[in-house]
Protein backbone atom coordinates (compact mmCIF):
# COMPACT_ATOMS: atom_id res chain seq x y z
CA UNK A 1 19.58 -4.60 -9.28
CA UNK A 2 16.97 -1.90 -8.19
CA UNK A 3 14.25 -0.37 -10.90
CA UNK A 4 13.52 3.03 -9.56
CA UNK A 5 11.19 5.55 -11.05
CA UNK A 6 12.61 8.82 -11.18
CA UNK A 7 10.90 12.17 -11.46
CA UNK A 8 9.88 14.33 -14.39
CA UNK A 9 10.40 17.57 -14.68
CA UNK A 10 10.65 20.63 -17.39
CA UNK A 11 14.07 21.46 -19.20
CA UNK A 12 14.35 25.08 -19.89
CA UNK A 13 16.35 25.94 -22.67
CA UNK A 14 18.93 28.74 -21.78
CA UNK A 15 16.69 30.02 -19.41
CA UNK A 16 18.49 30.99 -16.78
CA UNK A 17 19.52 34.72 -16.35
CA UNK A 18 23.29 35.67 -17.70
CA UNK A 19 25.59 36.82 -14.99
CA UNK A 20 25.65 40.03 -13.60
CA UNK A 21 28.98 42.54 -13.32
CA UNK A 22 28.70 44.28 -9.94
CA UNK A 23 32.18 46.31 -9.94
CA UNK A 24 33.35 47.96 -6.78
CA UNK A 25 30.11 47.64 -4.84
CA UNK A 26 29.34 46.79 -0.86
CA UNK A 27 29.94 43.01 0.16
CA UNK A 28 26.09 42.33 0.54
CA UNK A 29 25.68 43.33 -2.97
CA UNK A 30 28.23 40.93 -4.30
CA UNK A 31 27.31 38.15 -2.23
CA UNK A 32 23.31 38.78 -2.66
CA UNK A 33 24.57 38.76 -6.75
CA UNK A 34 26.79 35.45 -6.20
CA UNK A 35 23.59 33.61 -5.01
CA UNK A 36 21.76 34.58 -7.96
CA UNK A 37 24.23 33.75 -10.31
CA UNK A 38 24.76 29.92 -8.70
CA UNK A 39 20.77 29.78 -8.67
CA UNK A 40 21.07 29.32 -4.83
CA UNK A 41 17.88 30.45 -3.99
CA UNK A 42 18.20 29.47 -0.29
CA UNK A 43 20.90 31.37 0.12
CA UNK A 44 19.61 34.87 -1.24
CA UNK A 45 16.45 34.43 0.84
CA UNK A 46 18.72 34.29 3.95
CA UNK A 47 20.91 37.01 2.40
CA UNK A 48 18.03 39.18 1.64
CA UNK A 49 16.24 38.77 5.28
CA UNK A 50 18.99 39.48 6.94
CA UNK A 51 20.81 41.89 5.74
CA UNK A 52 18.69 43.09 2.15
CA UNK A 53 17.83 46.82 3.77
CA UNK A 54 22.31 47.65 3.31
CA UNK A 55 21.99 46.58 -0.99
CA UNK A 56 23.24 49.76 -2.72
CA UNK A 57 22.41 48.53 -6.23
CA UNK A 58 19.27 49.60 -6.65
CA UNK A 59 17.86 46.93 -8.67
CA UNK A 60 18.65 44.42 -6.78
CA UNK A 61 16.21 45.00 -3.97
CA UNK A 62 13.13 44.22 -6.46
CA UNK A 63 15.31 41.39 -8.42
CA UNK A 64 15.90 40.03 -5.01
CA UNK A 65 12.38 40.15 -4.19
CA UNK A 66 11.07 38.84 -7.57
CA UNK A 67 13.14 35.50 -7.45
CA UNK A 68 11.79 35.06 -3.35
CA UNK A 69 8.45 34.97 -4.54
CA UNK A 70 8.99 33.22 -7.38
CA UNK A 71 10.75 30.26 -5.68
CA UNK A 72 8.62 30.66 -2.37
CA UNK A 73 5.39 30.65 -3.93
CA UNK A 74 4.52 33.95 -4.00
CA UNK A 75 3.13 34.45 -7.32
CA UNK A 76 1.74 37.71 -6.66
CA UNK A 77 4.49 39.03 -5.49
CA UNK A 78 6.59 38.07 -8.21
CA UNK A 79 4.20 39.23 -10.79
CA UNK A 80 4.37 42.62 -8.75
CA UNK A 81 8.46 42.82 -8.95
CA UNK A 82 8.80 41.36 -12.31
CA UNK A 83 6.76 44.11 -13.25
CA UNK A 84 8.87 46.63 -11.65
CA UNK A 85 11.53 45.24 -13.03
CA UNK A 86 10.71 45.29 -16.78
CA UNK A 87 9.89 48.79 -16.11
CA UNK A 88 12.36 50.39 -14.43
CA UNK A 89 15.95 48.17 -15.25
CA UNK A 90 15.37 46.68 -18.54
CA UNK A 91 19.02 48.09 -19.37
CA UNK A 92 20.95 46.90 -16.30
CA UNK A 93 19.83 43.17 -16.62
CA UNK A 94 19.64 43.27 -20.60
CA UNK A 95 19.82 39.54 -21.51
CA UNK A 96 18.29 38.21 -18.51
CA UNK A 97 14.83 40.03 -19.12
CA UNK A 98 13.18 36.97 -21.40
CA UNK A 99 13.78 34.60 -18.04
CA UNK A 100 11.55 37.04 -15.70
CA UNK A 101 9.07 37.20 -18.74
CA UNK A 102 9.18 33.89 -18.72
CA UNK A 103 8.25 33.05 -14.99
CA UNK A 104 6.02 35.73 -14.45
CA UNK A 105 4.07 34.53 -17.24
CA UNK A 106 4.48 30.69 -15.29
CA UNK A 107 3.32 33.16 -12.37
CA UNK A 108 0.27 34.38 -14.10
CA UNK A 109 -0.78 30.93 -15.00
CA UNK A 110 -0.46 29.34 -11.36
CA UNK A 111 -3.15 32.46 -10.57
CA UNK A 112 -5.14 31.23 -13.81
CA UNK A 113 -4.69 33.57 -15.73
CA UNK A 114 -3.78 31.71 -18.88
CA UNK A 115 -4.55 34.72 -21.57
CA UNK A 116 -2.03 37.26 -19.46
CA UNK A 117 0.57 34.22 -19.44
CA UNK A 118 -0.24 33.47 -23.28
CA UNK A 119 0.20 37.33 -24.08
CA UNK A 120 3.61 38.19 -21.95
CA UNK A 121 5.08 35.58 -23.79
CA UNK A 122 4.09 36.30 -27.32
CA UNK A 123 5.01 39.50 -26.63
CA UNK A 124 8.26 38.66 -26.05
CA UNK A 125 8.25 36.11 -28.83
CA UNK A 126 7.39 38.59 -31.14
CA UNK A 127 10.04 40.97 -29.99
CA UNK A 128 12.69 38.34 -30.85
CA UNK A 129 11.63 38.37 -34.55
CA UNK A 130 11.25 41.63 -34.89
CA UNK A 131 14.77 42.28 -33.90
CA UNK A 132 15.91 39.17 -36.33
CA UNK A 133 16.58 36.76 -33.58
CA UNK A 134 14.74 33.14 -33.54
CA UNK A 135 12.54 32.93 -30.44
CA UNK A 136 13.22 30.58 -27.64
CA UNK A 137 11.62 27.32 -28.45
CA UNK A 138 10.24 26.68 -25.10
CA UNK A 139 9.46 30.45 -24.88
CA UNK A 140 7.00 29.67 -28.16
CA UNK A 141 6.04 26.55 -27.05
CA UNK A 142 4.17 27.77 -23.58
CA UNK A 143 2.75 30.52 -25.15
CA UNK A 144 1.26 27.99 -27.57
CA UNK A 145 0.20 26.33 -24.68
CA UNK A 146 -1.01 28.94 -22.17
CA UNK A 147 -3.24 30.28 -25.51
CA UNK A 148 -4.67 26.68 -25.92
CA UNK A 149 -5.42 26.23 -21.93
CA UNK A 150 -7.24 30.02 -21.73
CA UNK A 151 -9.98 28.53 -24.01
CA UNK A 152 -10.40 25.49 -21.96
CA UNK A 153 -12.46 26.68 -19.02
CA UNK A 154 -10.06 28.04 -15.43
CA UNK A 155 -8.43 25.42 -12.93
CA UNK A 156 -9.56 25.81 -9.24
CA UNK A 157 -10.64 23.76 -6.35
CA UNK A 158 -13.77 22.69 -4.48
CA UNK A 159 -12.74 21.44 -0.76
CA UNK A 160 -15.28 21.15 1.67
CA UNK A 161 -14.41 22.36 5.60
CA UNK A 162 -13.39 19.33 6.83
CA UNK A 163 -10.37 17.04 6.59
CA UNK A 164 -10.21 15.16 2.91
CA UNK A 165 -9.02 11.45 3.66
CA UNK A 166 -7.38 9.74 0.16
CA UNK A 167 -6.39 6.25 0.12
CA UNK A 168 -2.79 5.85 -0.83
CA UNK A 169 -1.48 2.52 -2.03
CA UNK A 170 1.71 1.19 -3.03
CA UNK A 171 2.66 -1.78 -5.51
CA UNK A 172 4.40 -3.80 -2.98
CA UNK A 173 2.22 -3.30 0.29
CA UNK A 174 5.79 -2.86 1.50
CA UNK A 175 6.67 0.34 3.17
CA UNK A 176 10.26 -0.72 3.49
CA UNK A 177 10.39 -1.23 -0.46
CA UNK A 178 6.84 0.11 -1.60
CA UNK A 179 8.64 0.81 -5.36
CA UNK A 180 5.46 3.36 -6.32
CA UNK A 181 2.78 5.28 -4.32
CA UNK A 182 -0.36 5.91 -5.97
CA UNK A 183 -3.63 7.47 -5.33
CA UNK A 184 -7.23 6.72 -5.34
CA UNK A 185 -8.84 9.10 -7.98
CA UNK A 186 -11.68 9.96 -10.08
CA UNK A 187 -11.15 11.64 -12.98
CA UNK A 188 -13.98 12.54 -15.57
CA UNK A 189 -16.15 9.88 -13.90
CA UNK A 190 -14.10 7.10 -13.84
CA UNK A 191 -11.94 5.40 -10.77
CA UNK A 192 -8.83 5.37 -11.64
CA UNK A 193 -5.01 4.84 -10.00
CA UNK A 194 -2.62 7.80 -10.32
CA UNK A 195 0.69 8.40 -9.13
CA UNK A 196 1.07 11.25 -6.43
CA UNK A 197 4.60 12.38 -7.58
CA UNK A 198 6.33 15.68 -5.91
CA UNK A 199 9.29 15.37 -7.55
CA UNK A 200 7.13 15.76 -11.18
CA UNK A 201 6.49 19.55 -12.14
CA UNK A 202 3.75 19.26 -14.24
CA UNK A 203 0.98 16.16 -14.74
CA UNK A 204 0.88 13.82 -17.32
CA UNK A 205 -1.05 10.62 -18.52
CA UNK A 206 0.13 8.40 -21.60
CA UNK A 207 -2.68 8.54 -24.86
CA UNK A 208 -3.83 4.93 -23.89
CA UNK A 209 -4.76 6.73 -20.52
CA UNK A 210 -6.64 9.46 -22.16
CA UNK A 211 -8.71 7.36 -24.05
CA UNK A 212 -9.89 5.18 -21.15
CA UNK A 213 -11.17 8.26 -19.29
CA UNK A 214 -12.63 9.40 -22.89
CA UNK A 215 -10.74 12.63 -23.08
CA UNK A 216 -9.93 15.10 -26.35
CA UNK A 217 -6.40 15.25 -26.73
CA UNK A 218 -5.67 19.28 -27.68
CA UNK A 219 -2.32 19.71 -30.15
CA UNK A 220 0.02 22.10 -29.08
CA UNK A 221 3.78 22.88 -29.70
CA UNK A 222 6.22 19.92 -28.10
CA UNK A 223 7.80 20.68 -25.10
CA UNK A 224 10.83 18.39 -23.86
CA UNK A 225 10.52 16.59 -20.27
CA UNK A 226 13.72 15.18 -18.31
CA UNK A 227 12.85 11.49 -16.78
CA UNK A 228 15.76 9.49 -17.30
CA UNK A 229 16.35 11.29 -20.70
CA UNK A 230 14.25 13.44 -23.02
CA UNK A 231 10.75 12.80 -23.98
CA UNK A 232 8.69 14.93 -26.03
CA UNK A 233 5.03 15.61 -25.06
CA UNK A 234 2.55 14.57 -27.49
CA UNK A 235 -0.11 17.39 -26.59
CA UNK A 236 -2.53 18.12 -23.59
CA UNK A 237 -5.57 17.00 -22.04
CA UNK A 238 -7.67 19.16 -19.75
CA UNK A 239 -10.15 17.05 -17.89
CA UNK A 240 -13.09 18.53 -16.38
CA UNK A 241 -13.05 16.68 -13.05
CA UNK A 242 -10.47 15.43 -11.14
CA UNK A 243 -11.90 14.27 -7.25
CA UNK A 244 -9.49 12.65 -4.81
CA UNK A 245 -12.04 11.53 -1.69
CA UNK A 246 -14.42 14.79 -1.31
CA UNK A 247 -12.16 17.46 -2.61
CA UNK A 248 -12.45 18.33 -6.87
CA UNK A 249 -10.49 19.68 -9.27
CA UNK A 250 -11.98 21.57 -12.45
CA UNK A 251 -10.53 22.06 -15.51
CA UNK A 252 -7.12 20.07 -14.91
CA UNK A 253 -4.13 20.49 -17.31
CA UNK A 254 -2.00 16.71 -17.77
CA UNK A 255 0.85 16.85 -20.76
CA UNK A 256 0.67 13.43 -22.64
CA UNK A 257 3.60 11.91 -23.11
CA UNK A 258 4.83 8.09 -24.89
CA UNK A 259 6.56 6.67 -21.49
CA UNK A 260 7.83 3.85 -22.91
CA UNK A 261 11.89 3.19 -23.31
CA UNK A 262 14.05 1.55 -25.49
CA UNK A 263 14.62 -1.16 -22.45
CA UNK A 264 12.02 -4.20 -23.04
CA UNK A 265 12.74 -5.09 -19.21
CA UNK A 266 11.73 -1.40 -18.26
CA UNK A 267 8.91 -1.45 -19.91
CA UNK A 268 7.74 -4.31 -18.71
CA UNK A 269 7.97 -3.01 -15.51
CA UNK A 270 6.16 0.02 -16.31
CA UNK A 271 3.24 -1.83 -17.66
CA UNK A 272 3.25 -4.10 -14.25
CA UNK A 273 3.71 -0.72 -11.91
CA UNK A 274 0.70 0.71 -14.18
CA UNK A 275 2.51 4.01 -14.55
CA UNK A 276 -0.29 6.02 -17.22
CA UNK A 277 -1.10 8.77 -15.26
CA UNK A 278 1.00 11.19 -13.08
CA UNK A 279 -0.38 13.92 -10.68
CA UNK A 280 2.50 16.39 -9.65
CA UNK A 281 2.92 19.16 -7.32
CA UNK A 282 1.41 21.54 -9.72
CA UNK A 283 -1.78 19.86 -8.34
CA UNK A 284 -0.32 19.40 -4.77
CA UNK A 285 0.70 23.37 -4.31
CA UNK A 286 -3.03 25.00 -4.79
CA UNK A 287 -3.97 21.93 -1.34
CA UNK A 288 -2.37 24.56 0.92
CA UNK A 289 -1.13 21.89 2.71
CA UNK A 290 -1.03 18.22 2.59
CA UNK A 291 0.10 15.22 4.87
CA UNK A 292 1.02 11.71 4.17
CA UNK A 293 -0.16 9.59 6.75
CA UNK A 294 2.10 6.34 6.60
CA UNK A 295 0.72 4.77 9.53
CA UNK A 296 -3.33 5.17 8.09
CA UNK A 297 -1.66 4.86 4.77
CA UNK A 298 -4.16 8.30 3.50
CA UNK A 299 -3.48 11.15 2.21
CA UNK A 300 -4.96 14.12 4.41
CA UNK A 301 -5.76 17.38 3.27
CA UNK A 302 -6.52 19.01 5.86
CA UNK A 303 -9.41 21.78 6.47
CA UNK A 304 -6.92 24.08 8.77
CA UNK A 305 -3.20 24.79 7.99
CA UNK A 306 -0.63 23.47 11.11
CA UNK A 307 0.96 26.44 12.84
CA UNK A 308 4.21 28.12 11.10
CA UNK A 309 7.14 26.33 12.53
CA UNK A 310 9.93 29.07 13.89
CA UNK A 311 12.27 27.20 10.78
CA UNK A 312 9.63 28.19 7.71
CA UNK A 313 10.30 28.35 5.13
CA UNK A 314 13.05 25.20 4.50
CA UNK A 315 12.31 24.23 1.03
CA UNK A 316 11.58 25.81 -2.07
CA UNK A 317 10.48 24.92 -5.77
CA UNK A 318 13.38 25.61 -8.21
CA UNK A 319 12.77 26.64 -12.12
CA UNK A 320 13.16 23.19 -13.06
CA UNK A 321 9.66 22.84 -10.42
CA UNK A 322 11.50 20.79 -8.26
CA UNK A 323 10.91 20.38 -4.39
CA UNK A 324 14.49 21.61 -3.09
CA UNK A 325 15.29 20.95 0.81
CA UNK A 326 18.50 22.32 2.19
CA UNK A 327 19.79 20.07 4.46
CA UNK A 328 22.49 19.33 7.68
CA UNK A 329 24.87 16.43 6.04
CA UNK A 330 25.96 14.56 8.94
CA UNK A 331 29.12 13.67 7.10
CA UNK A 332 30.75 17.01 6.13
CA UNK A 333 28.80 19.03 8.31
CA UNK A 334 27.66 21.24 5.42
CA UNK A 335 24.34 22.10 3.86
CA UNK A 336 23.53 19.52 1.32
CA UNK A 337 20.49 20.12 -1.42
CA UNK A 338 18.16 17.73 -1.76
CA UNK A 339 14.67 16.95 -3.18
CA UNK A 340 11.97 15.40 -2.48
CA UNK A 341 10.58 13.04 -4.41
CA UNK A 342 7.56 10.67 -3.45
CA UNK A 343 7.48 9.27 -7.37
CA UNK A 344 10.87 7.88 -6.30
CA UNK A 345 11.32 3.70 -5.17
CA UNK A 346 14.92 4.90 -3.08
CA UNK A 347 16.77 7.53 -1.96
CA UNK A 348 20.02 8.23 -3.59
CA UNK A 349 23.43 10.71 -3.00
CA UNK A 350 23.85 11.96 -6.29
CA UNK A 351 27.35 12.35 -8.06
CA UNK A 352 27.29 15.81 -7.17
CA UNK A 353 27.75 14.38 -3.53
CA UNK A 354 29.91 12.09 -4.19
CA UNK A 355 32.39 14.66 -6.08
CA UNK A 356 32.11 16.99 -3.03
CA UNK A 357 32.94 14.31 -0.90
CA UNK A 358 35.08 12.23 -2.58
CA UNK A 359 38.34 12.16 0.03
CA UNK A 360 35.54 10.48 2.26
CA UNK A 361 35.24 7.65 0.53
CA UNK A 362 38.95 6.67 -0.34
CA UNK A 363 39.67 3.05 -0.75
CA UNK A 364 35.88 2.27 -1.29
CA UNK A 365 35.10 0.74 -4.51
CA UNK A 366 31.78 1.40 -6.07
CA UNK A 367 31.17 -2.60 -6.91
CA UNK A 368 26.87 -2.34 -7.14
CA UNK A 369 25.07 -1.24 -9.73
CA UNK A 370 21.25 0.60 -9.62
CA UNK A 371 18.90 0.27 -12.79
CA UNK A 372 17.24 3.17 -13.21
CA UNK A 373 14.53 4.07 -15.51
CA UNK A 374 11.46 6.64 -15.86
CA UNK A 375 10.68 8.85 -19.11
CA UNK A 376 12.71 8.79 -22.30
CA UNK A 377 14.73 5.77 -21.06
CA UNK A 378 17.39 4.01 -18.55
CA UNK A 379 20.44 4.59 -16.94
CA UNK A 380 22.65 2.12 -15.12
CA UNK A 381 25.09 3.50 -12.65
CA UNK A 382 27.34 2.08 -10.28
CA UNK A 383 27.16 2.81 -6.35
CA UNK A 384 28.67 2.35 -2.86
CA UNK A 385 26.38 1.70 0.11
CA UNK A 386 27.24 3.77 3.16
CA UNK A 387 25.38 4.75 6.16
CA UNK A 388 24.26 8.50 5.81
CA UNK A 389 22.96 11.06 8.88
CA UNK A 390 21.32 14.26 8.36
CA UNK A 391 19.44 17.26 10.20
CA UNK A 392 15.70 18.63 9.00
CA UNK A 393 13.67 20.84 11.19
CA UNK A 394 16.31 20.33 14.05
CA UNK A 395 16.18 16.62 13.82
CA UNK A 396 18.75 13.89 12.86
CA UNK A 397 17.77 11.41 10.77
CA UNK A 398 20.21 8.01 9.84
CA UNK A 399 19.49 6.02 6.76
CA UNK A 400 21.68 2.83 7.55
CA UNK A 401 22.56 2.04 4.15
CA UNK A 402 21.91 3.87 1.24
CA UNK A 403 23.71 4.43 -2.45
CA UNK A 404 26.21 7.17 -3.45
CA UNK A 405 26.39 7.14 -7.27
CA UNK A 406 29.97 7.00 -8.31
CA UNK A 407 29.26 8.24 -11.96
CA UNK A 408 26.66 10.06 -14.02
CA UNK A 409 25.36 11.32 -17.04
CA UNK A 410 22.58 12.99 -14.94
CA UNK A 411 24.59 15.89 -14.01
CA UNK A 412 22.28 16.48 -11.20
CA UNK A 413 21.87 19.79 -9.96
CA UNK A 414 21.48 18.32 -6.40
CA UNK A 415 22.94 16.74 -3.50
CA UNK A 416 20.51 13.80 -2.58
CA UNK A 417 17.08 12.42 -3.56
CA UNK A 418 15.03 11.63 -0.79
CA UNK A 419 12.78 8.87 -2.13
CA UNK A 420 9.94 6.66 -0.72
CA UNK A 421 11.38 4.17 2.02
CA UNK A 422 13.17 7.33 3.46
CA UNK A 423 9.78 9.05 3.94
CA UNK A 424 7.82 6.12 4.99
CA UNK A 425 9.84 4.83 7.47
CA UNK A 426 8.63 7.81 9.42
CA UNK A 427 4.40 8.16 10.53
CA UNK A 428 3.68 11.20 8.94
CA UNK A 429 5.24 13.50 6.56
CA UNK A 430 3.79 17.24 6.19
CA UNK A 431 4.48 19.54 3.60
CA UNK A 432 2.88 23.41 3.76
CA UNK A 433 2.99 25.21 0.94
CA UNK A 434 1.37 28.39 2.44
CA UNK A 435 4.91 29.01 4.06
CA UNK A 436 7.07 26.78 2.62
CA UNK A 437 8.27 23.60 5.13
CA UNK A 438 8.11 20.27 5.31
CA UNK A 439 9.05 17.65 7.88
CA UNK A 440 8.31 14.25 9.42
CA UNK A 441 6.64 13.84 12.33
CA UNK A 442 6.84 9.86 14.35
């Protein structure tokens, strides 16, 4: 059976906005309002860039443009429509307002700006008592949070003008079956090994980690995180350095969090992987740019972004700060969602696949099993291997055998996971966050 790692991300609490009526209105209208409502981001960027100057509803031109840049990493932008927005069409989108409060304050605190974050939310906090309604939970919690991290000094980077080289390792030495990638990294003075995870939204580190690099654990309100199950943080750190090779990091937020389970074999294997401290893309995004060099085995951050490929952007981070790429499945033919997650030991079709596709695998029977655990616990599910082709960047890719989960209590709200041996099977892998694209290069 295989132990993978999964990812960890945030789970918002009825976050997402309520549906919108449109009535009798023009076909790009309804169909711009149809991506929304599925949260299919990729599809209302295409919507919008193509055909966005016809909408006749006339919020939906800066709602259209406020969920771009939100999910395209734009955060000045967003913070620019939001505001519009709140101003102008509080009435037409009515329940769906906290949700833009919400990420533009996320928006505000990507730019650093912690006490604007911290204030649009208690703002909106207090407007829920007032009106005899119990706030959000998470909605209190971050503002609890952002107020904490406005006291603790702003993030931001020091990169010199050259190329950054970072040793990458993995617990095998295997690149077929590496199991975990970590970094090199020095944080508040002392070398340490972290995991480089995309598919985790925010950082973390476990308390045992926090004391060895002697940092002050700050209390704030819990906020739930989605590994295999729920985990509640246990407060936040900000340490005051964080160098990988040349490049530094000040004032760098990590939740703390127990990652133990309730499985004695998957915590053992924790302990043996050394999993304590977690950089994710949070930290990655602000880089610019970054490339895994497979072949070198190094992380590069370069001084100079690569050109914009004609097919930028072709991912996006979703609310739940996930890496989403929208990809060709060689099997249907369709666009397929996937992430990308280098915290990952495999790469998986998810359930949701597997219900889309299910005619295609008639007669198969799913007779092995994958082990999977991460935060808050583990989950067994059974699989069928198959042999799986799709298209990035207008190339085709074959994994020769790889597992479609048969059943879930995941409910995944994508197609695939694209995990380690997938990306370094191939020499390089890029990912640009200035405008949004990613692919290998061999």
């Amino acid at each position: 059976m295989i132990m993978t790692i999964r990812r960890i991300s945030i789970t918002f609490v009825a976050l997402l906005f309520a549906t919108i009526s449109f009535g009798q209105v023009k076909s790009i209208d309804e169909r711009i309002g149809e991506a929304m409502n599925g949260s299919n981001w990729a599809e209302l960027r295409s919507l919008y860039m193509s055909d966005g100057k016809n909408l006749q509803t006339p919020f939906l031109k800066p709602l259209s443009r406020f969920f771009i840049s939100q999910f395209y990493n734009e955060p000045d932008s967003a913070i620019k429509y939001g505001k519009e927005i709140l101003e102008k069409y509080q009435e037409e989108l009515n329940s769906s307002v906290p949700s833009i409060m919400y990420f533009m304050a996320e928006d505000y605190a990507t730019l650093g700006h912690y006490d604007k974050a911290s204030a649009l939310l208690h703002s909106l906090n207090e407007a829920y008592r007032k009106g005899g309604q119990t706030a959000n939970p998470v909605f209190e919690a971050y503002e609890d949070i952002y107020s904490k991290l406005s006291k603790c000094g702003t993030f931001s980077v020091e990169r010199p003008d050259y190329n950054v080289s970072v040793p990458l390792l993995t617990h095998t030495g295997n690149r077929k079956n590496p199991e975990m990638m970590f970094v090199m990294a020095n944080i508040n003075g002392k070398k340490v090994k972290c995991n480089y995870d995309s598919g985790a939204g925010i950082n973390i580190m476990t308390t045992k980690f926090a004391e060895h690099i002697k940092a002050t654990v700050i209390q704030t309100k819990t906020i739930q995180m989605l590994g295999m199950s729920y985990a509640d943080s246990k407060g936040l750190v900000v340490v005051d350095s964080l160098k990988l090779g040349d490049l530094v990091y000040r004032n760098v937020p990590f939740f703390v969090v127990d990652m133990r389970t309730d499985n004695p074999l998957a915590n053992k294997k924790l302990e043996e992987l050394g999993y304590e401290c977690v950089i994710g893309n949070q930290t990655m995004m602000p880089l610019g740019e970054i490339c895994f060099d497979f072949d070198r085995m190094q992380l590069v951050i370069p001084a100079s972004y690569t050109p914009r490929p004609a097919y930028a952007p072709n991912f996006y981070r979703s609310p739940q700060r996930l890496f989403h790429l929208p990809l060709t499945d060689g099997r249907s033919g369709r666009k397929i969602d996937a992430i990308v997650d280098t915290g990952a030991s495999g790469t998986i079709l998810t359930n949701r696949y597997y219900k889309k596709n299910e005619n295609c695998f008639t007669g198969r029977t799913a007779t092995d099993s994958l082990r999977m655990a991460g935060v808050g616990g583990v989950n067994v599910v059974k699989t069928i291997p198959v042999s799986w082709t799709f298209t990035l960047a207008g190339e085709q890719y074959t994994e020769t055998n790889i597992p479609v989960v048969t059943s879930s209590e995941q409910n995944e709200e994508y197609d695939c996971r694209i995990g380690l041996p997938t990306l370094m099977a191939h020499r390089k892998f890029i990912i640009n966050f200035k405008n949004m694209w990613m692919r290998f290069e061999d």
